[in-house]
C-alpha atoms as a PDB file:
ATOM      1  CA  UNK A   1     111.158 105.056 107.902  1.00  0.00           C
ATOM      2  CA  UNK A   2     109.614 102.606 105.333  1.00  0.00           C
ATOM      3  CA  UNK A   3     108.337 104.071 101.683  1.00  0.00           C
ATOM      4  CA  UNK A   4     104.667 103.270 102.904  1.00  0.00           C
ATOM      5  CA  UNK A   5     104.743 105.115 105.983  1.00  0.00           C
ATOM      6  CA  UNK A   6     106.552 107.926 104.092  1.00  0.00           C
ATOM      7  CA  UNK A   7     103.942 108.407 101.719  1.00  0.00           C
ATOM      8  CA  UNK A   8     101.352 108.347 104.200  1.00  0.00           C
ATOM      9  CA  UNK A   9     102.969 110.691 105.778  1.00  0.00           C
ATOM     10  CA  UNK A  10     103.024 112.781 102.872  1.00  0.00           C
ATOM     11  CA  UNK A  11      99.070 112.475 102.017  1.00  0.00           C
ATOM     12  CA  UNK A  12      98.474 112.858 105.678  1.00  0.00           C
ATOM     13  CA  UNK A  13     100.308 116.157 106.305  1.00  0.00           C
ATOM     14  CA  UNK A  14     100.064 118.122 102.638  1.00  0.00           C
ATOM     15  CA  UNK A  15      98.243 116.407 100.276  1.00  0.00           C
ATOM     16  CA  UNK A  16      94.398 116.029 101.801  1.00  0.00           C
ATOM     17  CA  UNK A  17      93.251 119.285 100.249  1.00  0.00           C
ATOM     18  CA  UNK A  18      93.010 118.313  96.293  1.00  0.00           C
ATOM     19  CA  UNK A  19      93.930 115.759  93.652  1.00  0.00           C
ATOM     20  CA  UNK A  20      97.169 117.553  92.448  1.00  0.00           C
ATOM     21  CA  UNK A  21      98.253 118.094  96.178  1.00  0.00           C
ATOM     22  CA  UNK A  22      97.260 114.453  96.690  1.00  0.00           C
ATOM     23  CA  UNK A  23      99.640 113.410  93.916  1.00  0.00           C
ATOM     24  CA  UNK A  24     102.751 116.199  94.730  1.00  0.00           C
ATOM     25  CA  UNK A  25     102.740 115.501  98.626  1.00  0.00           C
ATOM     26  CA  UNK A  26     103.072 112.178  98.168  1.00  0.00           C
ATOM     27  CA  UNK A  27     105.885 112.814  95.038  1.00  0.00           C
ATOM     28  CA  UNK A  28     107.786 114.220  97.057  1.00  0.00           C
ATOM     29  CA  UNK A  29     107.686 112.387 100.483  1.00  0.00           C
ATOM     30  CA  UNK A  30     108.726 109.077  98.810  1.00  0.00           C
ATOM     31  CA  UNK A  31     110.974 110.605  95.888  1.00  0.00           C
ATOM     32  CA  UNK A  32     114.202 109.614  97.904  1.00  0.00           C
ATOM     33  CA  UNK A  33     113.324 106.066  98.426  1.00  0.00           C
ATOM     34  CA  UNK A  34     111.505 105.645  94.936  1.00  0.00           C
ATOM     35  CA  UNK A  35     114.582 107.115  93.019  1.00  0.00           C
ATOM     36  CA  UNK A  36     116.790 105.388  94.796  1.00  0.00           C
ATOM     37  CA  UNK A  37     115.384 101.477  95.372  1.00  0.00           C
ATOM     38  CA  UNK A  38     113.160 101.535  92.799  1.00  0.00           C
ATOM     39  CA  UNK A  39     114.924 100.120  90.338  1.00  0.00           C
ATOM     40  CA  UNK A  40     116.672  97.345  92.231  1.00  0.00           C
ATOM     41  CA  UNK A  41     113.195  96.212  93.936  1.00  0.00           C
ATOM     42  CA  UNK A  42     111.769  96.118  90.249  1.00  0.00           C
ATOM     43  CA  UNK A  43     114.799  94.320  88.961  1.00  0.00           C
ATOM     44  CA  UNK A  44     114.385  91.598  92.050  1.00  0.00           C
ATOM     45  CA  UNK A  45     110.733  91.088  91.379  1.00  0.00           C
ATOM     46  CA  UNK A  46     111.483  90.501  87.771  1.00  0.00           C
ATOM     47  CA  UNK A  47     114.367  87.850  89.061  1.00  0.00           C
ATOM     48  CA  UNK A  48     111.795  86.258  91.147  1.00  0.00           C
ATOM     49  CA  UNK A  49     109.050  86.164  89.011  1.00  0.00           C
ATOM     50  CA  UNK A  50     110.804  84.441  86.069  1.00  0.00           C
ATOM     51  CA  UNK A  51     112.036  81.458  88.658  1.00  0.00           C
ATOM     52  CA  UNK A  52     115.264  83.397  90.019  1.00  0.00           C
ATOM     53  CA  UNK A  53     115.814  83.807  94.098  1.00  0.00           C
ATOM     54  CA  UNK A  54     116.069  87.427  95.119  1.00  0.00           C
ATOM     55  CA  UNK A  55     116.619  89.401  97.853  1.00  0.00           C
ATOM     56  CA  UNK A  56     116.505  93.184  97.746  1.00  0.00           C
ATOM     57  CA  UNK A  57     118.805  93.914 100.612  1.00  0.00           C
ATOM     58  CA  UNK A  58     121.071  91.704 102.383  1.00  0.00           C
ATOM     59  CA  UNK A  59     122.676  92.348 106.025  1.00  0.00           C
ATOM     60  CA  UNK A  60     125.077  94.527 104.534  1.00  0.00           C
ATOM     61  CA  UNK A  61     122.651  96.792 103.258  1.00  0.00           C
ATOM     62  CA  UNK A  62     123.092  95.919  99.545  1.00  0.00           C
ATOM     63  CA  UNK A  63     122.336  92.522  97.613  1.00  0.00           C
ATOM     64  CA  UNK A  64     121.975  92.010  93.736  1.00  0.00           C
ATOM     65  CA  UNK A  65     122.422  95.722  93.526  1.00  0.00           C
ATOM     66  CA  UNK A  66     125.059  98.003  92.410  1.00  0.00           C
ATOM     67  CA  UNK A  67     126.455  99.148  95.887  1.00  0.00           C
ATOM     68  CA  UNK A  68     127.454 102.268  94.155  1.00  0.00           C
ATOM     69  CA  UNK A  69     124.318 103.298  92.247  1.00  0.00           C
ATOM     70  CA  UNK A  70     122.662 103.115  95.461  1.00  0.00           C
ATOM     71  CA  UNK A  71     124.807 105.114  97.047  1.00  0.00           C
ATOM     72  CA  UNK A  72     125.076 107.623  95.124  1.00  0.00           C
ATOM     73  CA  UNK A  73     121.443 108.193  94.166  1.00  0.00           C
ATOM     74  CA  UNK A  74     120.804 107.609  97.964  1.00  0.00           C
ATOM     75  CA  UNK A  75     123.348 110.362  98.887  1.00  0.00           C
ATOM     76  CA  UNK A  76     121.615 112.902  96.683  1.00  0.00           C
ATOM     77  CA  UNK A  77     118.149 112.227  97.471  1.00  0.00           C
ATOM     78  CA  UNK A  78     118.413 111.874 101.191  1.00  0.00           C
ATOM     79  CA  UNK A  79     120.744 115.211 101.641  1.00  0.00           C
ATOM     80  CA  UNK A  80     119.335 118.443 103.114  1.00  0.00           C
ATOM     81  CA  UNK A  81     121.950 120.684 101.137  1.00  0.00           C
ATOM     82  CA  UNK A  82     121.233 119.061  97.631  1.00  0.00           C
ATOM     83  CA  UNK A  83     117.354 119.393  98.935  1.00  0.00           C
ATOM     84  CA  UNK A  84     117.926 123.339  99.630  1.00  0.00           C
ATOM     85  CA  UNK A  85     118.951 123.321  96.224  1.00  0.00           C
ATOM     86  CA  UNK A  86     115.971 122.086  94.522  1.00  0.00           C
ATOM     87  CA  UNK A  87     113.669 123.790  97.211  1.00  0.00           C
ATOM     88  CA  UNK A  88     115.435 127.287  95.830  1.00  0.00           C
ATOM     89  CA  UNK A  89     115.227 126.115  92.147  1.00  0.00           C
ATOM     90  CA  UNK A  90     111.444 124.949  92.125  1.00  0.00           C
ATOM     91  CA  UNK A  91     110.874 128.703  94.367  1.00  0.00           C
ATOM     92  CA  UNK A  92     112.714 130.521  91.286  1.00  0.00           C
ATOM     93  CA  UNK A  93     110.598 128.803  88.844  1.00  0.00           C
ATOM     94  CA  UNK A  94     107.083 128.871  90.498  1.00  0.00           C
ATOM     95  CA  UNK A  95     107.842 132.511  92.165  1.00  0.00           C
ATOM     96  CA  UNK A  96     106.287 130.906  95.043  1.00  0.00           C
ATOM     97  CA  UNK A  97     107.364 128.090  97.663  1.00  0.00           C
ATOM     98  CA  UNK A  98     105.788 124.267  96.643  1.00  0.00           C
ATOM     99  CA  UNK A  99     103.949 123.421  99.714  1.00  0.00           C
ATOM    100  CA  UNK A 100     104.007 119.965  98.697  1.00  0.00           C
ATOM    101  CA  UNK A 101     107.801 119.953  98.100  1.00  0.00           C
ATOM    102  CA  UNK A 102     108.089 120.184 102.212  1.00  0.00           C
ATOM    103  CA  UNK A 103     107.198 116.717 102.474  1.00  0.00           C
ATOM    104  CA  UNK A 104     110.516 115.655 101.034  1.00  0.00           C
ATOM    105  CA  UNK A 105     112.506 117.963 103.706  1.00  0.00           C
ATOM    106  CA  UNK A 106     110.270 116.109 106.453  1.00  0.00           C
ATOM    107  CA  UNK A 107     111.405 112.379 104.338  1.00  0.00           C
ATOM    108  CA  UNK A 108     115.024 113.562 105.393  1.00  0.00           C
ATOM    109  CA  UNK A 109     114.134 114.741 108.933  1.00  0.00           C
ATOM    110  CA  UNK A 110     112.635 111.671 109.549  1.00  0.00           C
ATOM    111  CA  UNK A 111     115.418 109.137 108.077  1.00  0.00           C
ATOM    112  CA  UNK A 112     118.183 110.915 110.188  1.00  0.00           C
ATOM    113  CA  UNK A 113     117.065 109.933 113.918  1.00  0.00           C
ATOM    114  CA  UNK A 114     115.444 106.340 112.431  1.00  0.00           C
ATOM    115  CA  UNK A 115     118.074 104.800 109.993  1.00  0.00           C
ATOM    116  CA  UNK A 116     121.275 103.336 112.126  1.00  0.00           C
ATOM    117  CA  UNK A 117     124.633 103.236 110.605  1.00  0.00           C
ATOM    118  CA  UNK A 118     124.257  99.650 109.809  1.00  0.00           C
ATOM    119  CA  UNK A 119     121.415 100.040 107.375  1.00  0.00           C
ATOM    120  CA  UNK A 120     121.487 103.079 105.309  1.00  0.00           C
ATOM    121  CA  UNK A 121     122.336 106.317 107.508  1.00  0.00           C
ATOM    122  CA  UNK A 122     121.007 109.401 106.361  1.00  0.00           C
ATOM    123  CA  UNK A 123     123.813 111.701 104.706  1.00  0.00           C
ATOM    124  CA  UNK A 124     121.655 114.350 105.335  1.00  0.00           C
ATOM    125  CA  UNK A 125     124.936 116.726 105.193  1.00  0.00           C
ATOM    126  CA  UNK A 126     126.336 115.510 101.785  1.00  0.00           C
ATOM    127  CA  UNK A 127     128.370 116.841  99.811  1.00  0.00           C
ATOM    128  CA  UNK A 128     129.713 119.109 102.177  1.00  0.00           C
ATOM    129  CA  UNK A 129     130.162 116.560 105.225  1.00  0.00           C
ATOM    130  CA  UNK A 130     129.922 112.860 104.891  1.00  0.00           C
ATOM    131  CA  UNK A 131     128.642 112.593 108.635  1.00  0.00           C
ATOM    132  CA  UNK A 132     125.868 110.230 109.738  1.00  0.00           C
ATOM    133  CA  UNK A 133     123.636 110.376 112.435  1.00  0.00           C
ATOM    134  CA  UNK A 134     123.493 106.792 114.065  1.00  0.00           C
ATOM    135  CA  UNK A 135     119.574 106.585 114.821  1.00  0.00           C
ATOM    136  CA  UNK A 136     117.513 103.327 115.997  1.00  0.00           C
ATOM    137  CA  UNK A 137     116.210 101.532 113.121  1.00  0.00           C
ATOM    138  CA  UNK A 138     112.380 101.601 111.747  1.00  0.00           C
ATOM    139  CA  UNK A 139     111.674  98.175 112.691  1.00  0.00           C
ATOM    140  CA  UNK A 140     112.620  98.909 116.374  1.00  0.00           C
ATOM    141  CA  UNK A 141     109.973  98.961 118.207  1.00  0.00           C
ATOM    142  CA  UNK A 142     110.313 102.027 119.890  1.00  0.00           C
ATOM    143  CA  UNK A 143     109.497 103.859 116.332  1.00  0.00           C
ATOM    144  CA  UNK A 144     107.534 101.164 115.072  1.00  0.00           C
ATOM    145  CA  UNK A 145     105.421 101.008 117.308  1.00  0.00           C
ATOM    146  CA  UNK A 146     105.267 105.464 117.743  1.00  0.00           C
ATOM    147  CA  UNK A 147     105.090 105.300 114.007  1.00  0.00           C
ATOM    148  CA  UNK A 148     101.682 103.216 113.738  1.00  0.00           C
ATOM    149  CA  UNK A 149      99.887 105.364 116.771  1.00  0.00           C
ATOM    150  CA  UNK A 150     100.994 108.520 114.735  1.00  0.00           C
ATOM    151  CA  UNK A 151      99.548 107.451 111.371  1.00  0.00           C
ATOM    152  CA  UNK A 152      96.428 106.138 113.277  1.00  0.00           C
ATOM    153  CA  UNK A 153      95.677 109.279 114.869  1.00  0.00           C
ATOM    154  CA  UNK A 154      96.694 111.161 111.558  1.00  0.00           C
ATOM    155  CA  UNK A 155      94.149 109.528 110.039  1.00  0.00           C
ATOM    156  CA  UNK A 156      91.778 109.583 112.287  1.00  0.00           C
ATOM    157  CA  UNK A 157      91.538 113.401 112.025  1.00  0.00           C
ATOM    158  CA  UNK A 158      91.171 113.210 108.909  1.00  0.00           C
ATOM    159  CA  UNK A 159      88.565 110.910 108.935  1.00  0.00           C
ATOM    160  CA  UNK A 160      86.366 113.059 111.867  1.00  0.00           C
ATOM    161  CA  UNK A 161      87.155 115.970 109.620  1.00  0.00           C
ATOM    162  CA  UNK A 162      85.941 114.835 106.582  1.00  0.00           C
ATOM    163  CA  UNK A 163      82.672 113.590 108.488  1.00  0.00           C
ATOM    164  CA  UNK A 164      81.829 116.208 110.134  1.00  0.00           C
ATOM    165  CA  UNK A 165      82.524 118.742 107.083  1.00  0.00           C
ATOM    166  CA  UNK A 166      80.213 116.374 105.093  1.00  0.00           C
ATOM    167  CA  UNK A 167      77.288 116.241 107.891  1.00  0.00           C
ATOM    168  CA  UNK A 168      77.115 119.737 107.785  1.00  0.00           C
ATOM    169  CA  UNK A 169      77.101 120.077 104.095  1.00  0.00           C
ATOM    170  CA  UNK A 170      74.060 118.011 103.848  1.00  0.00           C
END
């Protein structure tokens, strides 16, 4: 799944009841992909911007990038165990689940079935097994296209919601 869709994903599903929800939810659904490509895609616009060509990601899945930064930051932030662990520490801290920390379980659930092995697999068991799960890619149609309709009709409760909670406020 794409960082866009991700965080509307994120807004869509826990964060449309308040600002700080708003801003958690959305945190936290695009936390993997933020930690983990944002500092490449920031380093490529800055190569491109001052006259240099760039590309973010060749077909090999890595291009002006440190394979193994990326790898390793994408490891931890896409893997359900090291997730567990920082669902248990923020519970220990808050003495009460994060709703909005769900969103980045649901990143992970999502990335397994629609990353393939040739573009950055999920290693949604790491550390304990390096196994990957070899889905159809995002830009496949048959979850691009699924994807869209979903976010559509996401938002399009919303949207009736909102109106109809206003029109009877007024």
């Amino acid at each position: 799944m794409d960082i866009i869709s991700h965080g509307l994903y994120g807004w869509a599903v826990f964060g449309n009841k308040n600002r700080k929800e708003f801003w958690l939810s959305i945190g936290f659904w695009i936390l993997p992909d933020f930690l983990t490509f944002g500092l490449p895609f920031a380093i490529n616009i800055i190569t491109m911007l001052s006259g240099g060509s760039g590309s973010i990601f060749g077909q090999a899945g890595h291009h002006n990038i440190d394979a193994k930064y990326i790898d390793a930051i994408y490891n931890i932030t896409h893997s359900l165990i090291i997730r567990g662990i920082v669902f248990w520490a923020l519970w220990r801290i808050y003495k009460k689940p994060m709703k909005a920390s769900f969103a980045r379980l649901l990143h992970i659930l999502i990335d397994i079935p629609t990353h393939s092995l040739a573009f950055f697999a999920t290693p949604f068991l790491w550390p304990i097994f390096n196994y990957k799960f070899d889905g159809i890619p995002r830009s496949n149609k048959i979850i691009f296209i699924p994807n869209i309709i979903v976010l559509i009709i996401l938002y399009s409760i919303y949207m009736y919601k909102k109106f109809h909670k206003t029109k009877k406020t007024k």
